[in-house]
C-alpha atoms as a PDB file:
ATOM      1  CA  UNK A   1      -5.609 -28.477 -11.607  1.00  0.00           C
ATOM      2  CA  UNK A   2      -9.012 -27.197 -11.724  1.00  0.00           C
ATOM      3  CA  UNK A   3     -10.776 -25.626  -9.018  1.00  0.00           C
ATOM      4  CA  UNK A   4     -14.477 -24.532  -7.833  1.00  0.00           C
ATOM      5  CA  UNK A   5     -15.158 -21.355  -5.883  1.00  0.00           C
ATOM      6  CA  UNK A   6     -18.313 -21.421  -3.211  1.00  0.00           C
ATOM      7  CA  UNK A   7     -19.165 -18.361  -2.868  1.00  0.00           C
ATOM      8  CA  UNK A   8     -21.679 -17.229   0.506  1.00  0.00           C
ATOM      9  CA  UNK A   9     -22.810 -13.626   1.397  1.00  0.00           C
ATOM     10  CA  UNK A  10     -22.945 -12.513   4.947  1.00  0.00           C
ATOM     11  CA  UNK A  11     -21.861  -9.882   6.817  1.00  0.00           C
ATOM     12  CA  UNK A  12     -19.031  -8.883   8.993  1.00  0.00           C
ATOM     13  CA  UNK A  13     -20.355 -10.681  12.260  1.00  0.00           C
ATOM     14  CA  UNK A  14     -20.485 -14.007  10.472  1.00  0.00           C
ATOM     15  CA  UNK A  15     -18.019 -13.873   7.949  1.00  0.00           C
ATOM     16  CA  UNK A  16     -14.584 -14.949   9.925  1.00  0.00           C
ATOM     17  CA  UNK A  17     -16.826 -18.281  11.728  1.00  0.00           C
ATOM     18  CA  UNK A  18     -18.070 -19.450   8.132  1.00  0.00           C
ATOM     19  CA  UNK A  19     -14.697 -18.982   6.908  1.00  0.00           C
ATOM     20  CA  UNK A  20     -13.781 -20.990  10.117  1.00  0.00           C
ATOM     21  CA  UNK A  21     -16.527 -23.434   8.456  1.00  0.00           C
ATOM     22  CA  UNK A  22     -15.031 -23.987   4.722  1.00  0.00           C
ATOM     23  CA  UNK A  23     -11.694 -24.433   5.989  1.00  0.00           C
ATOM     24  CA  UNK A  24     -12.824 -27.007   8.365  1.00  0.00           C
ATOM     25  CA  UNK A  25     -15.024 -28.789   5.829  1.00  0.00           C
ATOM     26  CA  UNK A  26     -12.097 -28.585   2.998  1.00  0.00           C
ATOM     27  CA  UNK A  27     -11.479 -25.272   1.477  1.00  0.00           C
ATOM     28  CA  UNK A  28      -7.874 -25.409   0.417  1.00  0.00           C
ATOM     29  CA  UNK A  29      -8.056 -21.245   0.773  1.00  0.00           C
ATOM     30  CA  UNK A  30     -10.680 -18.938   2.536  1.00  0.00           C
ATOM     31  CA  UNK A  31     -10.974 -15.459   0.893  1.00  0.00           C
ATOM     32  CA  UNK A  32     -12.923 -12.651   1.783  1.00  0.00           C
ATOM     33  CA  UNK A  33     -14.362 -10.144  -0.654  1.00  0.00           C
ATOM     34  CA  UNK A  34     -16.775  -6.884  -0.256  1.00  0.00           C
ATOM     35  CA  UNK A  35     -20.253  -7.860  -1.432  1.00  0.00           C
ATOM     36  CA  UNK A  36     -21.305  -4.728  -2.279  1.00  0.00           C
ATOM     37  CA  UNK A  37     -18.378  -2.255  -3.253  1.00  0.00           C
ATOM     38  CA  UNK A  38     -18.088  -0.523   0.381  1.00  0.00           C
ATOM     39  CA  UNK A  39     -15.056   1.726   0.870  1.00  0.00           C
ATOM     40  CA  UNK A  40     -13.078   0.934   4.042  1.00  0.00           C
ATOM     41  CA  UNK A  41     -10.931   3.250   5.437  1.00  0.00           C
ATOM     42  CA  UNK A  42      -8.178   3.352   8.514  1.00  0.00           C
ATOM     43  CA  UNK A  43      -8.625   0.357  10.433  1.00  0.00           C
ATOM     44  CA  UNK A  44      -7.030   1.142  14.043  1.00  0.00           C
ATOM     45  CA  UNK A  45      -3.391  -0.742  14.564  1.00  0.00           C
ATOM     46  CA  UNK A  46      -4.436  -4.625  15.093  1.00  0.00           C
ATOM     47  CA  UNK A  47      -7.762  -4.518  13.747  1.00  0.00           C
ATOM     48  CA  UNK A  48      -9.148  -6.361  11.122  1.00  0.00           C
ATOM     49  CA  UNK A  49     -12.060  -4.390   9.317  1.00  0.00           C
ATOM     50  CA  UNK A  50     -14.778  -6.694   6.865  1.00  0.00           C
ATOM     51  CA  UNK A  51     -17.237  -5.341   5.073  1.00  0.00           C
ATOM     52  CA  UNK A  52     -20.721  -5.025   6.329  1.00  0.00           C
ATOM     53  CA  UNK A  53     -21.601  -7.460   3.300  1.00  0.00           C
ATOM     54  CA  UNK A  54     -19.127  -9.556   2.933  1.00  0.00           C
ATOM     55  CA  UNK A  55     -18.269 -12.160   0.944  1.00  0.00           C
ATOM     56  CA  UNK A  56     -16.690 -15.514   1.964  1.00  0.00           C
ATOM     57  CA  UNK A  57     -15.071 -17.800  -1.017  1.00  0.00           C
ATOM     58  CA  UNK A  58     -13.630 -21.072   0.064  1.00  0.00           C
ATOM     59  CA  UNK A  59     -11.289 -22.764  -2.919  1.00  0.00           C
ATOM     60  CA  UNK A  60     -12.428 -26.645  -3.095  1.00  0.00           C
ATOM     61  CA  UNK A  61     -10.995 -29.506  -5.370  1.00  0.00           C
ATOM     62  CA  UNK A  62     -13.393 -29.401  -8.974  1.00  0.00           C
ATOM     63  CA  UNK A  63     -14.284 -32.871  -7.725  1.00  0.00           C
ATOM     64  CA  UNK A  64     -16.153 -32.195  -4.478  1.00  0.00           C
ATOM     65  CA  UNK A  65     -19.250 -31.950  -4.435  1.00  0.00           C
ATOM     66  CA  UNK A  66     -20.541 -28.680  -3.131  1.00  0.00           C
ATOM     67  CA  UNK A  67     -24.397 -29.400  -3.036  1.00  0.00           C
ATOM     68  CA  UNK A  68     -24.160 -32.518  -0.806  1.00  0.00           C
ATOM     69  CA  UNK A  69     -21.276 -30.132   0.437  1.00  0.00           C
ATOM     70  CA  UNK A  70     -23.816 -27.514   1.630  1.00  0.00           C
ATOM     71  CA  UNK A  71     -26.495 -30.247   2.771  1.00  0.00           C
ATOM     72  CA  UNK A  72     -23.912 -32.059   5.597  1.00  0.00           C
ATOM     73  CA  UNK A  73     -23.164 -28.563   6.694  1.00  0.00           C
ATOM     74  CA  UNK A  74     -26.799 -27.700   7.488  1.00  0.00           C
ATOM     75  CA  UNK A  75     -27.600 -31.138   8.718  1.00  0.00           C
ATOM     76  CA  UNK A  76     -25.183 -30.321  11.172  1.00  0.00           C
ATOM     77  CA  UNK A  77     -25.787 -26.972  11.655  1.00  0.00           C
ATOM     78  CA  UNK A  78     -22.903 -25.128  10.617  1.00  0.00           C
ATOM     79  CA  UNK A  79     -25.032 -23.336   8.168  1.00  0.00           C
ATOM     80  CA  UNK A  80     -28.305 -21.757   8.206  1.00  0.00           C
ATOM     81  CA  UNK A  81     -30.731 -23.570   5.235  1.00  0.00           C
ATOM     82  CA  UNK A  82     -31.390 -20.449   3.611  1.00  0.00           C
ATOM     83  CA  UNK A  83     -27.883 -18.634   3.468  1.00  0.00           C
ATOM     84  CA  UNK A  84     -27.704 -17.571  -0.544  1.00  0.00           C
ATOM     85  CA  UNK A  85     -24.050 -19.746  -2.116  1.00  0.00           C
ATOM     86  CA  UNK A  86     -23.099 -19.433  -5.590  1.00  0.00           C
ATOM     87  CA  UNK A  87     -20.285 -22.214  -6.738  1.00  0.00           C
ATOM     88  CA  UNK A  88     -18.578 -21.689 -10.006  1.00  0.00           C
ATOM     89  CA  UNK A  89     -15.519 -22.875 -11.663  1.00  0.00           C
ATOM     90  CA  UNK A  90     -11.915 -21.592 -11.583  1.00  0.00           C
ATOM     91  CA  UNK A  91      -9.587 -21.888 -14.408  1.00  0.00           C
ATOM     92  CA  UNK A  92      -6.403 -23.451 -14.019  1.00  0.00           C
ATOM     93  CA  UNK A  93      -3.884 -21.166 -15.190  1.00  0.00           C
ATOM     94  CA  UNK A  94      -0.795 -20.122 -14.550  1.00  0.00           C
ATOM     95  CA  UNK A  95      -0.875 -17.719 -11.435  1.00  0.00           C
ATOM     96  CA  UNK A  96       2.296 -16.870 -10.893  1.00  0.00           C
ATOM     97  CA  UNK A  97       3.120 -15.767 -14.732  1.00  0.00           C
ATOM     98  CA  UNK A  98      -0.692 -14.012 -14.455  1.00  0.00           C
ATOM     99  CA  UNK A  99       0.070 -12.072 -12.073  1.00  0.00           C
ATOM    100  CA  UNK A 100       3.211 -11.281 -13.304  1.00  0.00           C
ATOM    101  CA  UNK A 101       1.883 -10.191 -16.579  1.00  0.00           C
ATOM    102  CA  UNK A 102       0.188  -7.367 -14.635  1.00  0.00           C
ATOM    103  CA  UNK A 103       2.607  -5.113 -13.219  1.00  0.00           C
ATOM    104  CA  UNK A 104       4.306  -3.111 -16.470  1.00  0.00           C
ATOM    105  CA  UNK A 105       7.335  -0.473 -16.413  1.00  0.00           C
ATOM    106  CA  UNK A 106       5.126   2.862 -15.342  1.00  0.00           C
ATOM    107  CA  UNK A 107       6.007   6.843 -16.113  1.00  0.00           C
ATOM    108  CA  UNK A 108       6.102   9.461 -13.336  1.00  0.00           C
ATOM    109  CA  UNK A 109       6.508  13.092 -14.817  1.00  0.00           C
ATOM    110  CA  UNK A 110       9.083  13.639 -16.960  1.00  0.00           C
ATOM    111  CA  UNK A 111      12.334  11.238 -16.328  1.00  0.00           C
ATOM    112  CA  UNK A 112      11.273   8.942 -13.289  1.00  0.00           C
ATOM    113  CA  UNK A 113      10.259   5.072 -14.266  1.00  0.00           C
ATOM    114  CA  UNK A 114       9.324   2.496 -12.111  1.00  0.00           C
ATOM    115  CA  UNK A 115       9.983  -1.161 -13.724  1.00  0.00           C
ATOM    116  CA  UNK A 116       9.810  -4.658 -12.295  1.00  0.00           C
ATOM    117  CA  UNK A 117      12.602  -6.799 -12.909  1.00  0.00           C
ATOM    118  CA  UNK A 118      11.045  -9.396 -14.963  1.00  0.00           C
ATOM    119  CA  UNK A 119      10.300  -6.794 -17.994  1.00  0.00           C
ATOM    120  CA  UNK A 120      13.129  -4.707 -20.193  1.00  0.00           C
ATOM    121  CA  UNK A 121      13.253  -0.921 -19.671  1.00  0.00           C
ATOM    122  CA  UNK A 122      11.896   1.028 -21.791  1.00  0.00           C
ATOM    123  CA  UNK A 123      13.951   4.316 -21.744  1.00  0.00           C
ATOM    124  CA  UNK A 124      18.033   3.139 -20.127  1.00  0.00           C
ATOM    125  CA  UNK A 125      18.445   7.225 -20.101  1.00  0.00           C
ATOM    126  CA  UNK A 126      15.858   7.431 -17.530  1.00  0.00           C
ATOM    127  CA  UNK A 127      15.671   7.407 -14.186  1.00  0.00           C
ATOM    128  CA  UNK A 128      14.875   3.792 -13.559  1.00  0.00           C
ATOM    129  CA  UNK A 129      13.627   2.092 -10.417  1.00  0.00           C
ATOM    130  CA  UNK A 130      13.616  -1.423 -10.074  1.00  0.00           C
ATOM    131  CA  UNK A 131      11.235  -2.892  -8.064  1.00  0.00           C
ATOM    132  CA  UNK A 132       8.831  -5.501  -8.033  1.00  0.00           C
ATOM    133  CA  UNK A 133       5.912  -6.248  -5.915  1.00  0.00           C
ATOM    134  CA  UNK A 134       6.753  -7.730  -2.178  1.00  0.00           C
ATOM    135  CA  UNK A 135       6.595  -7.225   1.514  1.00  0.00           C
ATOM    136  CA  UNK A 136       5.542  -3.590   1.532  1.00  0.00           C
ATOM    137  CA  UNK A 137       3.136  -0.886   0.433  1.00  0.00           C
ATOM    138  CA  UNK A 138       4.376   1.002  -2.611  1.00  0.00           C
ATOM    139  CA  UNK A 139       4.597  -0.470  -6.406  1.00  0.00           C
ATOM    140  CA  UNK A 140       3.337   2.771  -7.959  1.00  0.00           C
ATOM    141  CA  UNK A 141       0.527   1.468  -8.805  1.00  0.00           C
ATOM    142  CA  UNK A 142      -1.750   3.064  -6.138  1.00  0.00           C
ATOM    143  CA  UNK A 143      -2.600   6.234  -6.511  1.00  0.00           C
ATOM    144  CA  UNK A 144      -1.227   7.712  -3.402  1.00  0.00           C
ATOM    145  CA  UNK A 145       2.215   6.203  -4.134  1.00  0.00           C
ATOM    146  CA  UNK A 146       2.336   7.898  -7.980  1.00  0.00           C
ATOM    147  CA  UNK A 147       1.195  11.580  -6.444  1.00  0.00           C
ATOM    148  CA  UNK A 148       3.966  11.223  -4.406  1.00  0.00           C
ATOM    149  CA  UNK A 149       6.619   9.865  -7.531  1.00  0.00           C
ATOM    150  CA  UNK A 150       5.049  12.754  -9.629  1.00  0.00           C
ATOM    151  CA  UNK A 151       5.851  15.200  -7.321  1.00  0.00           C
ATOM    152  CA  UNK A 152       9.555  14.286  -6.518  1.00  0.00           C
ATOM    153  CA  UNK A 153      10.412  13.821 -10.506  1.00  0.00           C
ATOM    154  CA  UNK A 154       9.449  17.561 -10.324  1.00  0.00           C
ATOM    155  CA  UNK A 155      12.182  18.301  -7.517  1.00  0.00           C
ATOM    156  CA  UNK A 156      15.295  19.460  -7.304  1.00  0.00           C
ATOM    157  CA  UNK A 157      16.715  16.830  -4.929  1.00  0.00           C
ATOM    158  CA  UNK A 158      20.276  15.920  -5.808  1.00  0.00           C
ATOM    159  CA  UNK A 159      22.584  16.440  -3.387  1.00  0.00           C
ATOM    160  CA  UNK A 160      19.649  16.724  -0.411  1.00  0.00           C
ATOM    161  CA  UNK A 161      19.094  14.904   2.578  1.00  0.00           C
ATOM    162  CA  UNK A 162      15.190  13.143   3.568  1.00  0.00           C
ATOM    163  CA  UNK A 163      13.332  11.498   5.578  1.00  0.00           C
ATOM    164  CA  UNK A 164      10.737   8.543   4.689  1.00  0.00           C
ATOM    165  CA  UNK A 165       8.191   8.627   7.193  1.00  0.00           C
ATOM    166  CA  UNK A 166       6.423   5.024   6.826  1.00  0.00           C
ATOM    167  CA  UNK A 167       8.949   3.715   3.934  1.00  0.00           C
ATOM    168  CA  UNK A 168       7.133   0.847   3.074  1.00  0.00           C
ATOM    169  CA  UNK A 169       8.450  -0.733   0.004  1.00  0.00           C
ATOM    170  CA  UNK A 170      11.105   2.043   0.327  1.00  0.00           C
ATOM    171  CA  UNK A 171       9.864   3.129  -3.179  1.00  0.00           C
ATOM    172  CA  UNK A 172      10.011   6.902  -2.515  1.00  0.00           C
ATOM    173  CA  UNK A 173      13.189   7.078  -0.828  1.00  0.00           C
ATOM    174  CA  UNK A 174      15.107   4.116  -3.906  1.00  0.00           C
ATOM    175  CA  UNK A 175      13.624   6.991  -6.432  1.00  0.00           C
ATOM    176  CA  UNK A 176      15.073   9.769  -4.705  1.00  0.00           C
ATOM    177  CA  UNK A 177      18.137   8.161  -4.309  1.00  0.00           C
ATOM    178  CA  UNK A 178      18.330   7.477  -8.315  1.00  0.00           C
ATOM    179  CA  UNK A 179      16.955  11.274  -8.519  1.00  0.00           C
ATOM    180  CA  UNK A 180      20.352  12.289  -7.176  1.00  0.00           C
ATOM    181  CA  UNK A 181      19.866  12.675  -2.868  1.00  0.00           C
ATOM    182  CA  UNK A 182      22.378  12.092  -0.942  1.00  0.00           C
ATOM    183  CA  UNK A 183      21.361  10.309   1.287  1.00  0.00           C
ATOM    184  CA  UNK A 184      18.015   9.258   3.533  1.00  0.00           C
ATOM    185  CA  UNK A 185      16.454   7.515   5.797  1.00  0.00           C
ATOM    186  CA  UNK A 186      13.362   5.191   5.913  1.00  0.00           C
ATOM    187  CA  UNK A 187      11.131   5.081   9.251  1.00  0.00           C
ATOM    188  CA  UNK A 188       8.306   2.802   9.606  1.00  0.00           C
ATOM    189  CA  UNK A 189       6.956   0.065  12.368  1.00  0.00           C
ATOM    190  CA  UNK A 190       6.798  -2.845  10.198  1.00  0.00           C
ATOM    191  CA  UNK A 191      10.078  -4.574  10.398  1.00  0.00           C
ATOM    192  CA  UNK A 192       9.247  -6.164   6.738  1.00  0.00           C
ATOM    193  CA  UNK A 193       8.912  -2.636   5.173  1.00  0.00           C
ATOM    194  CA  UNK A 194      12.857  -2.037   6.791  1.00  0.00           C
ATOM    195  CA  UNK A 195      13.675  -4.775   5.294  1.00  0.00           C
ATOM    196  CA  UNK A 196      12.063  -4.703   1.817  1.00  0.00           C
ATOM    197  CA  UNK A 197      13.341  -1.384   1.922  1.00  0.00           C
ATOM    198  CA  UNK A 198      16.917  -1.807   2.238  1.00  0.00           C
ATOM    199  CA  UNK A 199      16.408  -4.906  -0.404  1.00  0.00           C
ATOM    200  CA  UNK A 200      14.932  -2.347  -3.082  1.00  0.00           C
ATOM    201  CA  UNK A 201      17.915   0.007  -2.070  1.00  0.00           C
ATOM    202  CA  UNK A 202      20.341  -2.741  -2.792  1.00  0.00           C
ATOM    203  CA  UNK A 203      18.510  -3.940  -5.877  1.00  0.00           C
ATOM    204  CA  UNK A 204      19.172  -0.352  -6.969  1.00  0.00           C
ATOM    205  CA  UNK A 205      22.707   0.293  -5.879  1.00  0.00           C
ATOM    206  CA  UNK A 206      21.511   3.146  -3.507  1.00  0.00           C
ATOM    207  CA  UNK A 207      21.975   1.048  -0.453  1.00  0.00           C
ATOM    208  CA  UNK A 208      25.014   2.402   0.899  1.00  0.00           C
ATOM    209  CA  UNK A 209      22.988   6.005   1.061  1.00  0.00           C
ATOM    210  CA  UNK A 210      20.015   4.928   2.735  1.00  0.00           C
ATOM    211  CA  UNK A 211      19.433   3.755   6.743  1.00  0.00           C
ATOM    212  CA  UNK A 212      16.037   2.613   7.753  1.00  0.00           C
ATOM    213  CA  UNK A 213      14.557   2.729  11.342  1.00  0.00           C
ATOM    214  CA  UNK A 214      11.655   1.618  13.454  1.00  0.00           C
ATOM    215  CA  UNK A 215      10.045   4.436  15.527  1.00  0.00           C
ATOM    216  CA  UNK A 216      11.576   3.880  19.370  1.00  0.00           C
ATOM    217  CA  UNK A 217      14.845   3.737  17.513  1.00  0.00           C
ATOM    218  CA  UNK A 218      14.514   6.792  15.002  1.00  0.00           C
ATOM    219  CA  UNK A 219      17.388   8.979  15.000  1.00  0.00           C
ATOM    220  CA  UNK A 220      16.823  13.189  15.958  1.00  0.00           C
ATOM    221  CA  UNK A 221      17.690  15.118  12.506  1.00  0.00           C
ATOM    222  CA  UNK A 222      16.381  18.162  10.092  1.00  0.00           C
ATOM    223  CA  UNK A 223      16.019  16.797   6.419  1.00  0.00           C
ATOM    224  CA  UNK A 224      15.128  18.697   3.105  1.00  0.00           C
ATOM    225  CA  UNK A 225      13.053  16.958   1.886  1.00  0.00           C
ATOM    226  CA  UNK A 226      10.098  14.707   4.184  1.00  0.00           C
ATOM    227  CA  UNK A 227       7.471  12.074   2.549  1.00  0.00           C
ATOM    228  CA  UNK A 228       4.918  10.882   4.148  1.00  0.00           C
ATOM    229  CA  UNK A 229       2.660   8.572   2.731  1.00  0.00           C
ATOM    230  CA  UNK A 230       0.163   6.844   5.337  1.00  0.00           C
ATOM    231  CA  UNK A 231      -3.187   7.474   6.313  1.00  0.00           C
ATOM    232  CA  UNK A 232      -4.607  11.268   7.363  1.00  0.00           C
ATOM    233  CA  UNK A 233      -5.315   9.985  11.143  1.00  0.00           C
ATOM    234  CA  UNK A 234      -1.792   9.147  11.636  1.00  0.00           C
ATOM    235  CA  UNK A 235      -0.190  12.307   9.488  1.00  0.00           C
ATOM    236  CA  UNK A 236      -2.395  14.445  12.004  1.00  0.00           C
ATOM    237  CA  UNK A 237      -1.963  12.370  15.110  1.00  0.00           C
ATOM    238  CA  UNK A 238       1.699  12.602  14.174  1.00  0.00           C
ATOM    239  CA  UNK A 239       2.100  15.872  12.945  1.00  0.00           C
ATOM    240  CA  UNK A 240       4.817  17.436  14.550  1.00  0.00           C
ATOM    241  CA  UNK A 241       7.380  14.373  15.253  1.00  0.00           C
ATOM    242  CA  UNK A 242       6.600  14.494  10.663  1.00  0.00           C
ATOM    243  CA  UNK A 243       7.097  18.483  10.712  1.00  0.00           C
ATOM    244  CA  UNK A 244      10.185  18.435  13.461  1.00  0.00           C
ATOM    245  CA  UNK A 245      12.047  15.983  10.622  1.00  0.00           C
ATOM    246  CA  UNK A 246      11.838  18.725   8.247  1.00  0.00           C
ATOM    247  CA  UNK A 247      14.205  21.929   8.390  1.00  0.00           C
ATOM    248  CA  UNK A 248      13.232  25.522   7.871  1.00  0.00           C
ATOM    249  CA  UNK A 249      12.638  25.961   3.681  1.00  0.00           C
ATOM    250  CA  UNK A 250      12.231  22.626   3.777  1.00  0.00           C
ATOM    251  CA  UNK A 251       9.813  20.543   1.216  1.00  0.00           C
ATOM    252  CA  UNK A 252       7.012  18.269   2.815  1.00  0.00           C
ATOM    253  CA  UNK A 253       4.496  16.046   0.737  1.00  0.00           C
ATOM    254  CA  UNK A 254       1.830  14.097   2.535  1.00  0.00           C
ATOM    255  CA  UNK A 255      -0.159  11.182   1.109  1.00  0.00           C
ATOM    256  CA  UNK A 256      -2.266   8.666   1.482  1.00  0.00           C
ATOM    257  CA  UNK A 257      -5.224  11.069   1.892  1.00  0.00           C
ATOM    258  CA  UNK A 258      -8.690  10.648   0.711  1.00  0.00           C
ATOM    259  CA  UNK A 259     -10.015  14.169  -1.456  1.00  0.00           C
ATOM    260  CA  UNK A 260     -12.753  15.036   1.318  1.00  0.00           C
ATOM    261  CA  UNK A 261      -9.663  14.936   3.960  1.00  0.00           C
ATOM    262  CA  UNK A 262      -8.198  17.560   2.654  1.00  0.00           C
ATOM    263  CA  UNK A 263      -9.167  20.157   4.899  1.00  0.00           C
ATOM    264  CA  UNK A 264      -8.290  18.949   7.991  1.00  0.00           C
ATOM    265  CA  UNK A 265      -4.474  17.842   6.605  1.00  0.00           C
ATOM    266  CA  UNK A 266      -4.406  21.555   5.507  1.00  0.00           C
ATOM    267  CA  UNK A 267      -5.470  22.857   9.029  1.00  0.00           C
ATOM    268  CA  UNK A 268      -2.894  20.955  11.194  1.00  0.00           C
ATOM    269  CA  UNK A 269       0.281  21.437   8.519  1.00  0.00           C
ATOM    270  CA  UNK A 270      -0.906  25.055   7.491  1.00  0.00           C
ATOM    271  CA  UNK A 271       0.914  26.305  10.899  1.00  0.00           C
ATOM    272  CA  UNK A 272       4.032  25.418  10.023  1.00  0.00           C
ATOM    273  CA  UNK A 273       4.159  25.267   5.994  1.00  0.00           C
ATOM    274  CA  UNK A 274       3.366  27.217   2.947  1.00  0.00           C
ATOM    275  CA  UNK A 275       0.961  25.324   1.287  1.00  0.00           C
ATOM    276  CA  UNK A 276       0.444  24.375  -2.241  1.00  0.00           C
ATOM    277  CA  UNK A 277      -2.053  23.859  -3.921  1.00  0.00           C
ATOM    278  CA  UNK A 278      -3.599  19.917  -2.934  1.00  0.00           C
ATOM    279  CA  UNK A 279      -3.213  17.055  -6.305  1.00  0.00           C
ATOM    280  CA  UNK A 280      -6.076  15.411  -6.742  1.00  0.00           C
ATOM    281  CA  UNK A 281      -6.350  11.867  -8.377  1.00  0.00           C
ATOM    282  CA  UNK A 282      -9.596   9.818  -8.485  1.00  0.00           C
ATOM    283  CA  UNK A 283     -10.962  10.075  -4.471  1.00  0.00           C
ATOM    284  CA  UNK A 284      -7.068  10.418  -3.423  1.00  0.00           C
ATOM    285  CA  UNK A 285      -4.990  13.704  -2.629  1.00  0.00           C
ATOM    286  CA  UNK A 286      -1.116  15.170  -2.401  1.00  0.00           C
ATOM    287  CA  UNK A 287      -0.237  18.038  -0.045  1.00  0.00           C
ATOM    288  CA  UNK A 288       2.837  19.348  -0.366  1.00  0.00           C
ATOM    289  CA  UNK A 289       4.611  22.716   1.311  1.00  0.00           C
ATOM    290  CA  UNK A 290       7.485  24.709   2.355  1.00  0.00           C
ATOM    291  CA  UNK A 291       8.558  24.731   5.557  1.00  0.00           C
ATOM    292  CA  UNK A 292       8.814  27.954   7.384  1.00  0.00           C
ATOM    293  CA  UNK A 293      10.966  29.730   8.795  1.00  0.00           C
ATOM    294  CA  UNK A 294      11.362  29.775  12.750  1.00  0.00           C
END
């Protein structure tokens, strides 16, 4: 079935009552898009950030009519008679298989793959995750997720113990689990990420090694190895209930950490670990230490 995007530019005081507008006057699907390529960074727990341009697409039937469309809604009000629209034409396709066709079997380091289920392996002497796209952060796709699956190919983790602080997906403690730990646990205050954890653990037969938490119930324990892949406010803000998890000579890596951030991650974990040398990718960043001794 074919389809017709309107497309309207605003900004971030207007955008969520037009949306409010298109659904009410037939939009089978309300988007919102940045207008004008504006990072956005950290929104606080329960917010919802838009962009200071924003754009507002409403999905309508190919048969409506969007210029008479636009004329009832300024006859009446809803919209100002000079607000910019665009309307153009969306291809039917087959969204399910194109989206599917996106996400391909991906490399980290030397042995470590991550492959959806839908497409064949390409190495079976690898190290192969399954895992497809679902509830959580963390395909590997984002940069912040392969520093992180980079760094633990280059471990030696079999037979260790870790801690996943905001699991996710559950992607980084499945592919330590397949690296050879013995066993983890995932921590994170999104029941969905618990359980699209433990469903990527069972889709990789790891299950049985892996526990997952939310934070008022998170168990008191010294790991090898701790991951950390969130935001730099809460790896500061959070900093030593993340350090306490990890034991003296202990490995830490931290990401989700914009390049310019940096400094300040360094400053709160420097007291307590050796430092390496920061991985930069694009505008994001890896830190990873030792933990020392007490």
């Amino acid at each position: 079935m074919p389809w017709i995007q309107l497309k309207i530019d605003t900004n971030a005081q207007n955008a969520e009552p037009l949306g409010d507008v298109l659904s009410d006057a037939g939009a089978l699907a309300v988007t919102f898009l940045d207008a004008k390529d504006t990072p956005m960074y950290e929104p606080k727990p329960g917010e919802v950030m838009l962009w200071p341009d924003t754009r507002v697409v409403g999905l309508f039937d190919a048969q409506t009519n969007i210029e008479s469309l636009i004329n009832e809604l300024v006859q009446s009000n809803k919209l100002s008679a000079d607000i910019p629209w665009k309307a153009d034409p969306l291809e039917d396709k087959d969204w399910e298989r194109e989206w599917m066709d996106n996400f391909h079997p991906m490399q980290f380091g030397k042995k470590l793959w991550v492959c959806p289920s839908w497409r064949d392996v390409p190495n079976p002497d690898a190290v192969n995750v399954m895992l497809d796209p679902g509830l959580a952060f963390g395909t590997g796709t984002h940069p912040t997720t392969s520093l992180c699956l980079q760094w633990l190919d280059s471990q030696a983790i079999q037979n260790k113990t870790f801690v996943d602080f905001g699991c996710g997906s559950g992607i980084l403690g499945v592919a330590a689990l397949k690296l050879g730990a013995e066993k983890g646990i995932g921590i994170d205050i999104d029941p969905q990420a618990l359980q699209a954890s433990m469903e990527n653990a069972r889709r990789n037969d790891v299950d049985s090694a892996l526990e997952v938490f939310l934070p008022e119930d998170q168990p008191s324990l010294q790991a090898d190895f701790v991951f950390a892949n969130i935001l730099s406010g809460p790896l500061i803000s959070l900093r030593e209930t993340i350090s306490a998890f990890c034991k003296p000579g202990g490995k830490l890596v931290l990401s989700g950490i914009l390049a310019e951030q940096v400094p300040n991650i360094e400053k709160a974990y420097g007291q307590d670990f050796e430092l390496e040398a920061s991985k930069i990718d694009g505008e994001w960043a890896r830190v990873s230490g030792l933990r020392k001794a007490t």
